[in-house]
C-alpha atoms as a PDB file:
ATOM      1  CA  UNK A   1     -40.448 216.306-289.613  1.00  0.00           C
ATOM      2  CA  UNK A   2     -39.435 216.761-286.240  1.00  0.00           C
ATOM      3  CA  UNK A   3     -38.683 212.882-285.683  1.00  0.00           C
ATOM      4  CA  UNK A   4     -36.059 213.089-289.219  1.00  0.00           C
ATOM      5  CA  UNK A   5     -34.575 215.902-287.679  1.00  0.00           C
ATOM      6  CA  UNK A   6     -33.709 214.210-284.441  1.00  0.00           C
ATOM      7  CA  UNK A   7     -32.621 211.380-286.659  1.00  0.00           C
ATOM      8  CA  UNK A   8     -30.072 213.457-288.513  1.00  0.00           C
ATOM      9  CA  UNK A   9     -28.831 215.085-285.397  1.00  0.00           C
ATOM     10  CA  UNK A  10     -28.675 211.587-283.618  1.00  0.00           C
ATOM     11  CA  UNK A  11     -26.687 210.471-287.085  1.00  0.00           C
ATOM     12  CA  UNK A  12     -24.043 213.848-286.798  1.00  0.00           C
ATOM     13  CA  UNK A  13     -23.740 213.014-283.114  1.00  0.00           C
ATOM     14  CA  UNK A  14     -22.622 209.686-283.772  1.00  0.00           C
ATOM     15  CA  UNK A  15     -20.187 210.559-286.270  1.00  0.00           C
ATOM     16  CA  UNK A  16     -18.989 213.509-284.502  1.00  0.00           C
ATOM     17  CA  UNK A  17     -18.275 211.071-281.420  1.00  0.00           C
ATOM     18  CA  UNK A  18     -16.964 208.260-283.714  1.00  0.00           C
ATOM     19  CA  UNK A  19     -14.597 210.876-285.543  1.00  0.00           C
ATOM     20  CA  UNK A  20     -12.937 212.607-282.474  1.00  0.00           C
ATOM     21  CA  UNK A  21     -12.923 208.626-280.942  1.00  0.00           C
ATOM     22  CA  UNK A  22     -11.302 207.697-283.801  1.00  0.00           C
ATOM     23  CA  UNK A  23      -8.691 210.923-283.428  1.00  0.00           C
ATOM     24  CA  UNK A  24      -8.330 210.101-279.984  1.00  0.00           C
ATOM     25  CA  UNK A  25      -7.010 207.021-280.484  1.00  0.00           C
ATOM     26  CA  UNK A  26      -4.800 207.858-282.754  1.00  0.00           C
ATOM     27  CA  UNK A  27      -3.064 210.465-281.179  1.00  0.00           C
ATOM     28  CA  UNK A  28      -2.699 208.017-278.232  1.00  0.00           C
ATOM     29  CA  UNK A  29      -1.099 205.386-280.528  1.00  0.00           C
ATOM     30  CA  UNK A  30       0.836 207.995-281.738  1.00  0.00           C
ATOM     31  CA  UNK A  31       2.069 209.357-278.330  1.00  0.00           C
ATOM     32  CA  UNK A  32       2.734 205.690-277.920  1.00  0.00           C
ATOM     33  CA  UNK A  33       4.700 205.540-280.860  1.00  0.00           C
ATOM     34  CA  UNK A  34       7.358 208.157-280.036  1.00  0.00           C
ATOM     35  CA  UNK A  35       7.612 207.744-276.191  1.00  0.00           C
ATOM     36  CA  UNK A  36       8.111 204.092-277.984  1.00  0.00           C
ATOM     37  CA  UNK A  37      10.883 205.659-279.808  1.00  0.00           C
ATOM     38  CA  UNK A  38      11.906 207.979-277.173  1.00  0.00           C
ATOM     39  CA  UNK A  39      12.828 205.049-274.374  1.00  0.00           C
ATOM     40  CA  UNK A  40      13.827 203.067-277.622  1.00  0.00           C
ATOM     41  CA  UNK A  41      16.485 205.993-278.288  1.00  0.00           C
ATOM     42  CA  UNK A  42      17.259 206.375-274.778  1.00  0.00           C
ATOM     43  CA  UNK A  43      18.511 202.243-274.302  1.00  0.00           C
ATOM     44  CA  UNK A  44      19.889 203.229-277.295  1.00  0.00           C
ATOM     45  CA  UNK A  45      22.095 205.649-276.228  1.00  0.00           C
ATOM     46  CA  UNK A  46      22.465 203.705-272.571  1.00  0.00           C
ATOM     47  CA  UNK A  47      24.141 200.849-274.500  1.00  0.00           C
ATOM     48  CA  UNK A  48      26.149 203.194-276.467  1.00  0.00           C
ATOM     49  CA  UNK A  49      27.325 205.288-273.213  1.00  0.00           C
ATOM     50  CA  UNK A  50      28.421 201.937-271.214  1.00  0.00           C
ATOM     51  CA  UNK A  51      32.420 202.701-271.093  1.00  0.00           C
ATOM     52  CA  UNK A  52      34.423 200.144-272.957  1.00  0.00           C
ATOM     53  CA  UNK A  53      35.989 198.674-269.741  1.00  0.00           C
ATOM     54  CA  UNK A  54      32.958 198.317-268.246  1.00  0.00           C
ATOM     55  CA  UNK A  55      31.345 196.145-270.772  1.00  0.00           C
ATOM     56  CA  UNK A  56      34.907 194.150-270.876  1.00  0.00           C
ATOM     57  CA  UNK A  57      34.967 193.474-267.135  1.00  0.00           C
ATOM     58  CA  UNK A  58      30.875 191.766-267.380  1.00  0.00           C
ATOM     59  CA  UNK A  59      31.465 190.463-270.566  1.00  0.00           C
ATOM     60  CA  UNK A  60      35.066 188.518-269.170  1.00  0.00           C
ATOM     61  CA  UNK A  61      33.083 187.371-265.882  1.00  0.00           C
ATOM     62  CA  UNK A  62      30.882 185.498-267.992  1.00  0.00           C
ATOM     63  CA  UNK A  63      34.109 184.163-269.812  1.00  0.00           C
ATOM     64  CA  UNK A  64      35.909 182.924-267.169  1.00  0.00           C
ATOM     65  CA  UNK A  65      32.297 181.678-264.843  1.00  0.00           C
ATOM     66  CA  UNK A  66      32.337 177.654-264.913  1.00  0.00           C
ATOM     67  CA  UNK A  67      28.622 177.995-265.258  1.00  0.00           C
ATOM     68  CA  UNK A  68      29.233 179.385-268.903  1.00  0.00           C
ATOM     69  CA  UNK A  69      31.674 176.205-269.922  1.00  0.00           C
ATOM     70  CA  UNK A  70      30.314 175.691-273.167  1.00  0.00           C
ATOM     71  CA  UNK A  71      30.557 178.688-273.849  1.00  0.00           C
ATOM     72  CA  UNK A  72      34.299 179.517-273.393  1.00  0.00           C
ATOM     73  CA  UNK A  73      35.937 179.596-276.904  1.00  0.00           C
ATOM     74  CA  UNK A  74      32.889 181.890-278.701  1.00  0.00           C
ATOM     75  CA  UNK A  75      33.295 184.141-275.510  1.00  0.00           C
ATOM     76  CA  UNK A  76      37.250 184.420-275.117  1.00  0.00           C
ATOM     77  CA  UNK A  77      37.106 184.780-278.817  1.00  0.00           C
ATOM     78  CA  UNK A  78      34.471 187.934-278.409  1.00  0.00           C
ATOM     79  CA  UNK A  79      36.446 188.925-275.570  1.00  0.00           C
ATOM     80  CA  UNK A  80      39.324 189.291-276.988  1.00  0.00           C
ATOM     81  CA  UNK A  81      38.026 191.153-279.875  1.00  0.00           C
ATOM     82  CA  UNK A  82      36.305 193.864-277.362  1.00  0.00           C
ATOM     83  CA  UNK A  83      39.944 194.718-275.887  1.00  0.00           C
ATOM     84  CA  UNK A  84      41.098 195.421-279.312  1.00  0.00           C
ATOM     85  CA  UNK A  85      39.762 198.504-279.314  1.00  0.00           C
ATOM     86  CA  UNK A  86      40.361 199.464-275.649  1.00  0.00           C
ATOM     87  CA  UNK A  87      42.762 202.789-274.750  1.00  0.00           C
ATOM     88  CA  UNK A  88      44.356 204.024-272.482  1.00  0.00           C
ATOM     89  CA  UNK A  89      41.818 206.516-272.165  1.00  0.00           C
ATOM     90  CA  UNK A  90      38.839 204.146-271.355  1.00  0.00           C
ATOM     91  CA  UNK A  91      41.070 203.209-268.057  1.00  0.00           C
ATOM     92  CA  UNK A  92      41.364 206.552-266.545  1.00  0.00           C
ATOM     93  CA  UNK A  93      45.418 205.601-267.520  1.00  0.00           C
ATOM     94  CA  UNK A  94      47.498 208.725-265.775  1.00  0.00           C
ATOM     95  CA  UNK A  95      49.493 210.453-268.533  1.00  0.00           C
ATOM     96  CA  UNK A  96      52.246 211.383-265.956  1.00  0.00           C
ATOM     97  CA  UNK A  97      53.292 207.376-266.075  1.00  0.00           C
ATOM     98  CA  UNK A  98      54.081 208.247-269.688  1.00  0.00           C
ATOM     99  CA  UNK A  99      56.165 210.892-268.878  1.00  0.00           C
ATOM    100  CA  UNK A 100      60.152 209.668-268.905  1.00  0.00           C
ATOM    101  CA  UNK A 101      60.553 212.064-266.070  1.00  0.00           C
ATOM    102  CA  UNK A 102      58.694 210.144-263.818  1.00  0.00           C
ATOM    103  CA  UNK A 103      60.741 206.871-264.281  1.00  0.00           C
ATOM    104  CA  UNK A 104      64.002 209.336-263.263  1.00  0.00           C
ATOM    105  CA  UNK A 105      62.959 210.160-259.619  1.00  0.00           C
ATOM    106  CA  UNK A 106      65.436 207.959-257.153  1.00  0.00           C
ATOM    107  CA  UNK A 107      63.991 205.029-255.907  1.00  0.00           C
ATOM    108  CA  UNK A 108      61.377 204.534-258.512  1.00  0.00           C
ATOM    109  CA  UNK A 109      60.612 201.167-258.817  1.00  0.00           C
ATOM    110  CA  UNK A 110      61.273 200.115-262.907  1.00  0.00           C
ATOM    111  CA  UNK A 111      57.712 198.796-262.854  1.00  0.00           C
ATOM    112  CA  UNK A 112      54.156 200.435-261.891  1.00  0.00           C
ATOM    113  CA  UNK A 113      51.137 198.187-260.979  1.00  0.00           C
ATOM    114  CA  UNK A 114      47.854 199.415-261.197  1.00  0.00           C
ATOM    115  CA  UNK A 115      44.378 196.680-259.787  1.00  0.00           C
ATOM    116  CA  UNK A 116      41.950 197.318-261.469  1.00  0.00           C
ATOM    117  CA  UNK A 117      40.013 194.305-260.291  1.00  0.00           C
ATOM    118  CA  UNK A 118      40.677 190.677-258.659  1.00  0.00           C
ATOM    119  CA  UNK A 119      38.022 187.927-257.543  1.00  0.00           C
ATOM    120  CA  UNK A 120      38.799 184.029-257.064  1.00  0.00           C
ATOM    121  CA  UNK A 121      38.042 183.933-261.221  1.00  0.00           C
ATOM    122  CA  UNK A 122      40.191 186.917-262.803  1.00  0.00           C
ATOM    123  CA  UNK A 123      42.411 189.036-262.345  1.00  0.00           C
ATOM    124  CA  UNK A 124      42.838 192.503-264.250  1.00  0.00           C
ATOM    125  CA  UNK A 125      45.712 194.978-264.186  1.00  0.00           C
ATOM    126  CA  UNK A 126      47.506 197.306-265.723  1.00  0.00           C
ATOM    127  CA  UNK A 127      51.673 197.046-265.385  1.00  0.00           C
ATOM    128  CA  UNK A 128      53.757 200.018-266.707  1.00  0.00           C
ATOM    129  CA  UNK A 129      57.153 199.438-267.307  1.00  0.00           C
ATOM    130  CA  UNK A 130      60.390 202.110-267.283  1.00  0.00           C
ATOM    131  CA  UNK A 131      62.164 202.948-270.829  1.00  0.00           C
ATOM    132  CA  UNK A 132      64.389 199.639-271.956  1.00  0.00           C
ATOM    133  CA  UNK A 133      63.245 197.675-268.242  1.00  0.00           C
ATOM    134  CA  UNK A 134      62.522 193.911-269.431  1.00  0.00           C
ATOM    135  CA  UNK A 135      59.878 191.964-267.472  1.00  0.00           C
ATOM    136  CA  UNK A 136      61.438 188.212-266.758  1.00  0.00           C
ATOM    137  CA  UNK A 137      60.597 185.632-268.389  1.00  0.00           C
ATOM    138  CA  UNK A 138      58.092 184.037-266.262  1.00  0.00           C
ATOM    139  CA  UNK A 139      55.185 181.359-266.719  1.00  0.00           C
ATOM    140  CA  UNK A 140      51.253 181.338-266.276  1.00  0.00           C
ATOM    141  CA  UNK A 141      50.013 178.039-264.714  1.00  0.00           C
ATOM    142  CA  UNK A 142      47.393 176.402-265.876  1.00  0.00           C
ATOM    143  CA  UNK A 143      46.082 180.080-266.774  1.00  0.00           C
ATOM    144  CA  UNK A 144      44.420 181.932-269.944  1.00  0.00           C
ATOM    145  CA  UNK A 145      45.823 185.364-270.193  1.00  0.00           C
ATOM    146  CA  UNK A 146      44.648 188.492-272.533  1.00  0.00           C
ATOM    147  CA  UNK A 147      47.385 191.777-272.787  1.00  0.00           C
ATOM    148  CA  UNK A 148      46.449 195.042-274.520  1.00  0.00           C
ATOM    149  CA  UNK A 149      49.005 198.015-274.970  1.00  0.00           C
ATOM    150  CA  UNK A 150      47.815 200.847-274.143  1.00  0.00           C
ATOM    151  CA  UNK A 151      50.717 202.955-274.252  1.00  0.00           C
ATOM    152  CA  UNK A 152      54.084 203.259-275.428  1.00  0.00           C
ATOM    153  CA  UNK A 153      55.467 200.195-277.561  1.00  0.00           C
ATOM    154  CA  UNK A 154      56.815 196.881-275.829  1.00  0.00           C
ATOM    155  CA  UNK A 155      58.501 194.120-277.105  1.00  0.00           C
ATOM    156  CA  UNK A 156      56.975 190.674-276.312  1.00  0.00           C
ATOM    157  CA  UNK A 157      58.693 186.889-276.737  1.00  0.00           C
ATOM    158  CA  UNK A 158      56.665 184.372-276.148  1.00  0.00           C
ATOM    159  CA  UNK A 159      57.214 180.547-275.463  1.00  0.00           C
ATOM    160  CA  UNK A 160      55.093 177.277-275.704  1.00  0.00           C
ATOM    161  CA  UNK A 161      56.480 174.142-273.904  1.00  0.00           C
ATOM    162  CA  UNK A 162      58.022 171.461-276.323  1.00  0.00           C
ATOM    163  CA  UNK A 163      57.089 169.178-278.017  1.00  0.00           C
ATOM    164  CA  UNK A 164      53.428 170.823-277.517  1.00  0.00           C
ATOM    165  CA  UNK A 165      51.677 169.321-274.301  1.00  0.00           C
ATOM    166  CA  UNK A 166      47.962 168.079-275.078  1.00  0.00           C
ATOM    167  CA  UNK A 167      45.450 168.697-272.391  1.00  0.00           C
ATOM    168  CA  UNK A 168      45.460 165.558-269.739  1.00  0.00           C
ATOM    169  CA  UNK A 169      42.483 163.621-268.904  1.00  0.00           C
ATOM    170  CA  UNK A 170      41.027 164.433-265.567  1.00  0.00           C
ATOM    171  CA  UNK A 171      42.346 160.772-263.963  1.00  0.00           C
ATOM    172  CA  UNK A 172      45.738 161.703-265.841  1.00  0.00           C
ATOM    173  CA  UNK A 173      46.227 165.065-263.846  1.00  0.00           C
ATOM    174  CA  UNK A 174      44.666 163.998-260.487  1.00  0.00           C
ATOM    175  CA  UNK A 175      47.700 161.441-260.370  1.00  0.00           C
ATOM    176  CA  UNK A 176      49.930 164.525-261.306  1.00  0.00           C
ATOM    177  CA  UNK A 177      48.685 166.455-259.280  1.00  0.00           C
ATOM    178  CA  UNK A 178      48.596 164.056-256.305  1.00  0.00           C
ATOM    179  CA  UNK A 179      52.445 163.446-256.966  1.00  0.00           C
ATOM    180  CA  UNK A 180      52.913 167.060-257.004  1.00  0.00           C
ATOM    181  CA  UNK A 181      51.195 167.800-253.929  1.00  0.00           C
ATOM    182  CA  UNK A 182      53.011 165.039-252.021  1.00  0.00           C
ATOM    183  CA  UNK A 183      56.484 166.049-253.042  1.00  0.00           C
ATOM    184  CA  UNK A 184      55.255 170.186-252.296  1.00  0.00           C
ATOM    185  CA  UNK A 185      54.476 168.779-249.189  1.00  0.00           C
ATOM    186  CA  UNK A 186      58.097 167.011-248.163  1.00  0.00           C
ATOM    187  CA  UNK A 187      59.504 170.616-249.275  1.00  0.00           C
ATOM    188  CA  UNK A 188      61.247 169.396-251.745  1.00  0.00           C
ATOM    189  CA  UNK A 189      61.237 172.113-254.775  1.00  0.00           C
ATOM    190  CA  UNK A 190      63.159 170.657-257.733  1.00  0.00           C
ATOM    191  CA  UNK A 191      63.446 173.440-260.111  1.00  0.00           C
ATOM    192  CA  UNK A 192      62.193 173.151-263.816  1.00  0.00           C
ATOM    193  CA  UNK A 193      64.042 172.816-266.734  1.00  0.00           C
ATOM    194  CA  UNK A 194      62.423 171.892-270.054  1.00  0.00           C
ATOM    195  CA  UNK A 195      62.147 172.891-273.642  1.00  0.00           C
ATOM    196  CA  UNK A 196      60.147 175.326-275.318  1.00  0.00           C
ATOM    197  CA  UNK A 197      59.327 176.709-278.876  1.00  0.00           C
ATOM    198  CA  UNK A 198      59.274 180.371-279.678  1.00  0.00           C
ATOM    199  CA  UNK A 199      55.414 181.083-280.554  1.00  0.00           C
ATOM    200  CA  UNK A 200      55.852 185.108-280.821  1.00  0.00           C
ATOM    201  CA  UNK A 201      58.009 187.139-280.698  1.00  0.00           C
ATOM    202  CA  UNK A 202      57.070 190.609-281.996  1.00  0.00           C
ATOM    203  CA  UNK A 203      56.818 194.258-280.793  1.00  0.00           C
ATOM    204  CA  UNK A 204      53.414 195.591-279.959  1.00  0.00           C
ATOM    205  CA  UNK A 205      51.735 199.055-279.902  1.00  0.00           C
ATOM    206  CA  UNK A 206      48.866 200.616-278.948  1.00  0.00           C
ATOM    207  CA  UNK A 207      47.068 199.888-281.922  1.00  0.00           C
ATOM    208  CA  UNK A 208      48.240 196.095-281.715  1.00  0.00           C
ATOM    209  CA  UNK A 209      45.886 193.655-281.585  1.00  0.00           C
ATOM    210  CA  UNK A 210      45.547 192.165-278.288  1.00  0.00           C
ATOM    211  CA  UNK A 211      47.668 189.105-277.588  1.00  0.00           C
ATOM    212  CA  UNK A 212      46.813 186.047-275.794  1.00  0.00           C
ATOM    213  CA  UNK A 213      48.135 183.040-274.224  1.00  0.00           C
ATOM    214  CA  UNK A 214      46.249 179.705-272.829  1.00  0.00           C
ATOM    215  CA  UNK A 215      47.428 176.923-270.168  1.00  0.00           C
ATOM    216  CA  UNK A 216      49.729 175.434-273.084  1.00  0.00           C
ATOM    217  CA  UNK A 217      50.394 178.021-276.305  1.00  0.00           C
ATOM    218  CA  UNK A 218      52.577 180.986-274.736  1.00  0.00           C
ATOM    219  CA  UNK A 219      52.261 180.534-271.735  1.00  0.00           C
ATOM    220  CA  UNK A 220      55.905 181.765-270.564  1.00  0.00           C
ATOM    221  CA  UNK A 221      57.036 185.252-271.918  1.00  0.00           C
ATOM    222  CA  UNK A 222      59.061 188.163-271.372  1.00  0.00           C
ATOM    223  CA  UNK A 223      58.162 191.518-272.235  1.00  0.00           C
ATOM    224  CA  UNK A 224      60.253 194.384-272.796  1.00  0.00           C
ATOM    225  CA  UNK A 225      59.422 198.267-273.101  1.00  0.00           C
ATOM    226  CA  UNK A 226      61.307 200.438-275.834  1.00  0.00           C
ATOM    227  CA  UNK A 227      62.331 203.672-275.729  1.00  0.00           C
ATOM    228  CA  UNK A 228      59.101 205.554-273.627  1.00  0.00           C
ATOM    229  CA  UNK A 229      57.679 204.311-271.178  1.00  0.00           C
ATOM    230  CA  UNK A 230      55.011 201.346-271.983  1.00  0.00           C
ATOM    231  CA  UNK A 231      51.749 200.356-270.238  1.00  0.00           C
ATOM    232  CA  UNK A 232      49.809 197.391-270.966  1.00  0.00           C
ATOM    233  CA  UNK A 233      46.092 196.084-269.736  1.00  0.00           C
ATOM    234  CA  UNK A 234      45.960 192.248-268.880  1.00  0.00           C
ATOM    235  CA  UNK A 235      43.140 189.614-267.948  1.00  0.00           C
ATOM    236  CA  UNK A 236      44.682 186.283-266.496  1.00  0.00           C
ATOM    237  CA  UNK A 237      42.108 183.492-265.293  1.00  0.00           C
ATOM    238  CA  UNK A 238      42.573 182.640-262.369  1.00  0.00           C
ATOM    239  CA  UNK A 239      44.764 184.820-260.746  1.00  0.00           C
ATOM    240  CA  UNK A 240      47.877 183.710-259.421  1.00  0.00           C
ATOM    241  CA  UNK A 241      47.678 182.625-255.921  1.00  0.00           C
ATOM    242  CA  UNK A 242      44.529 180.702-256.756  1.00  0.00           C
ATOM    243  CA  UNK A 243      44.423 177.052-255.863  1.00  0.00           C
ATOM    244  CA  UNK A 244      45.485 174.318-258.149  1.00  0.00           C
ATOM    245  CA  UNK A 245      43.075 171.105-256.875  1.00  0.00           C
ATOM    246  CA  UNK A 246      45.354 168.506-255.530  1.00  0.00           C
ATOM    247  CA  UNK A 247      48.928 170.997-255.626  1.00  0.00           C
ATOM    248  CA  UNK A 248      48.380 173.891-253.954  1.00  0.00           C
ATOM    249  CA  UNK A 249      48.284 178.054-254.775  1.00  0.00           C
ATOM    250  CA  UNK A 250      49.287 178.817-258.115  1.00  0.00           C
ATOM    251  CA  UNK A 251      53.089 180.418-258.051  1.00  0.00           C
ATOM    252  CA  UNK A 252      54.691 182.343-261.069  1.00  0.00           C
ATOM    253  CA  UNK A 253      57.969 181.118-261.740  1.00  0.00           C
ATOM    254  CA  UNK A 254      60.610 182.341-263.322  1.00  0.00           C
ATOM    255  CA  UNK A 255      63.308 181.347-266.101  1.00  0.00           C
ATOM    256  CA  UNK A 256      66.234 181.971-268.239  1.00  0.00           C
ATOM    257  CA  UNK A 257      67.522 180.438-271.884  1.00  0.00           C
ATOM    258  CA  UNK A 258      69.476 177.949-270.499  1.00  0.00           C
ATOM    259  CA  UNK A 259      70.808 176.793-274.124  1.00  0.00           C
ATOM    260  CA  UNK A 260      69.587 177.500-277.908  1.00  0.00           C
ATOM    261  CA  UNK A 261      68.945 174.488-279.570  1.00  0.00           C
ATOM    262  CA  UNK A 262      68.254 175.864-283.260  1.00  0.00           C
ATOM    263  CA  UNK A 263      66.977 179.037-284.154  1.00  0.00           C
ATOM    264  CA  UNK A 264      62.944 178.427-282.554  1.00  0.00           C
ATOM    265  CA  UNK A 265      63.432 175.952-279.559  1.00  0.00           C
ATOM    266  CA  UNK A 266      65.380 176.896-276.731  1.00  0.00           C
ATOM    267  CA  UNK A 267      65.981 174.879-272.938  1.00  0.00           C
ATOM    268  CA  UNK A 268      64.284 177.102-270.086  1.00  0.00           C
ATOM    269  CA  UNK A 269      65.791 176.518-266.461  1.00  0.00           C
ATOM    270  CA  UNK A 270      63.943 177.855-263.679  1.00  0.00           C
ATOM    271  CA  UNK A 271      65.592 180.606-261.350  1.00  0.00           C
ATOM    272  CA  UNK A 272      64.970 182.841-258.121  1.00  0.00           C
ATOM    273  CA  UNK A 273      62.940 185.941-258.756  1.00  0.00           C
ATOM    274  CA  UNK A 274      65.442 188.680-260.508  1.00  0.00           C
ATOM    275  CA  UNK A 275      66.054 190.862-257.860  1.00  0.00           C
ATOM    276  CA  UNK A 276      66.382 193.834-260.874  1.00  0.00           C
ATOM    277  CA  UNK A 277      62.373 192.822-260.866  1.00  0.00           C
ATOM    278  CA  UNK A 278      60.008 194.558-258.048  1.00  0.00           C
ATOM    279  CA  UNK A 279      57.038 196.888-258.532  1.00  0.00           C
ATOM    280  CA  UNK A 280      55.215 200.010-256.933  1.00  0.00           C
ATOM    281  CA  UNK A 281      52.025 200.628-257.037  1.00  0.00           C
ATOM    282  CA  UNK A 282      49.163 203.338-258.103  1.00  0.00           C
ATOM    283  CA  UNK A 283      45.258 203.482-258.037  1.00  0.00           C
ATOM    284  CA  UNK A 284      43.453 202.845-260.318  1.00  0.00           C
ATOM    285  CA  UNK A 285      41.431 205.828-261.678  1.00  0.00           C
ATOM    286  CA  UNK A 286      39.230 204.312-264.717  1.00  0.00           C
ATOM    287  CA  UNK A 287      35.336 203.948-264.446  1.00  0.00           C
ATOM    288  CA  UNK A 288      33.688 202.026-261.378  1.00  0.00           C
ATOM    289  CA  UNK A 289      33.030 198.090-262.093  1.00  0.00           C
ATOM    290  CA  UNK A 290      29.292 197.109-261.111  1.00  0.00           C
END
C-alpha cells in the first residue's frame, strides 16, 4: 500500500517535472522566436533607414572597383536605376540655391559646385546652374558618367562621335596612346575637330529618369538650365584629372558646332575654355559617406 503510493507520487512527480520541462522549453523557443523577430524587424528597419545616397555611393564603389569587372553592366544598370529615385532632399540640397534671388547678388558665379565625394575611381557632385546659363559643350574621356536632376528643369544635348567608334583592342590603344603621349610630350596640342551624331537631346526634370553617357555614346554634351534655377547630381568614373596609361591626366575639353551637316550630325572643333564658364563653390550638407 505504502510502496503503490510512492509509486503514484514518483509517477505525478515525473509528469509534473516533464510538463513544466516541457513548458519551459517552450517559452524559451518562444522568447527565441520573437527576439528572432525582434532583431529580424530591427535589420529590417536598418536596411530601410540607410539614406538613399548612402546606399548609391557603396553600391557605385563596387561599380566602378576593377575587382568587380564582370560585373560592370548588371551593376551600372542597378546603379543607375537607384538614382532614379534620388531628390534633392536625400542630398541635404540647400533650397536657397533654388531661390532666383540668389543667382542676382553681383559677382555670383553663373554656376555652383557642390563635392560630395572624389577618390582615384569616382567622382560625385552636384553643379547648379543660374536661370538660362548654358554649360559648354564639353567631352568625358574615356569616362562613364550618370546625371540626376534634382531641381529645377535643364535642357541637355548630347553627342556621340561619328561614325560610332568601337572599343580598341588593348595593343590597338597602347600604340595610340604611345603616339599621344609622345606628341603631349613635344607640346604640341593640335586641337580636335571631328564629327558627331546627336544621341539626345531633350529637357529633363526632377522626375526624369537619370541619364547616362559611356567612353563612346554621349560622351560630349551641353546642358542648359530654363527658367529657375537647376541642380543636377552626377557620377563620372574616373574623375577628370585621373591618369590615362600611356597619355597622361585626363583633361575636359571643350567645343563648338563648327558646321551642320544634316539635321543629326554636326562637325565639333575644339576651343579654349569659355571664359562666360567658371564656378563657385558650397559644402556639401547631405548624409556622411562611410
Amino acid at each position: 500500500m505504502t510502496f503503490v503510493v510512492k509509486g503514484a507520487l514518483l509517477s505525478c512527480r515525473r509528469l509534473f517535472f516533464a510538463f513544466f520541462t516541457r513548458r519551459k522549453f517552450l517559452c524559451i523557443g518562444t522568447v527565441k522566436i520573437h527576439m528572432d523577430n525582434k532583431y529580424e524587424s530591427r535589420s529590417s528597419m536598418e536596411i530601410v533607414n540607410v539614406p538613399p545616397i548612402l546606399s548609391i555611393y557603396r553600391h557605385a564603389l563596387r561599380t566602378f572597383d576593377g575587382n568587380f569587372k564582370s560585373e560592370f553592366t548588371t551593376n551600372l544598370s542597378k546603379l543607375k536605376t537607384m538614382m532614379d529615385s534620388l531628390r534633392a532632399e536625400d542630398l541635404g540640397f540647400d533650397k536657397s540655391l533654388s531661390d532666383t534671388s540668389t543667382w542676382n547678388k553681383p559677382n555670383k558665379a553663373p554656376c555652383t559646385y557642390i563635392e560630395v565625394f572624389q577618390n582615384n575611381q569616382m567622382n560625385m557632385s552636384i553643379f547648379v546652374l543660374k536661370p538660362g546659363f548654358k554649360m559648354p559643350l564639353h567631352d568625358h574621356p574615356h569616362m562613364h558618367g550618370l546625371l540626376k536632376v534634382i531641381a529645377g528643369a535643364v535642357k541637355i544635348r548630347s553627342f556621340s562621335e561619328y561614325p560610332l567608334k568601337e572599343a580598341v583592342s588593348e595593343i590597338d590603344f597602347a600604340a595610340r596612346a604611345k603616339h599621344e603621349a609622345a606628341r603631349l610630350a613635344q607640346g604640341i596640342h593640335k586641337r580636335r575637330r571631328l564629327f558627331a551624331k546627336i544621341s539626345n537631346d531633350s529637357v529633363c526634370r526632377a522626375n526624369s529618369q537619370t541619364c547616362t553617357l559611356t567612353p563612346t555614346i554621349s560622351n560630349y554634351h551641353e546642358i542648359e538650365a530654363l527658367e529657375v534655377p537647376a541642380a543636377f547630381f552626377d557620377i563620372l568614373s574616373p574623375p577628370y584629372d585621373t591618369l590615362i596609361e600611356g597619355i597622361g591626366p585626363r583633361r575636359c575639353r571643350y567645343y563648338y558646332v563648327a558646321n551642320e551637316v544634316s539635321t543629326n550630325v554636326v562637325e565639333l572643333q575644339e576651343t579654349d575654355v569659355p571664359k562666360c564658364f567658371y564656378c563657385d563653390q558650397a559644402p556639401y550638407l547631405g548624409p556622411i559617406l562611410t
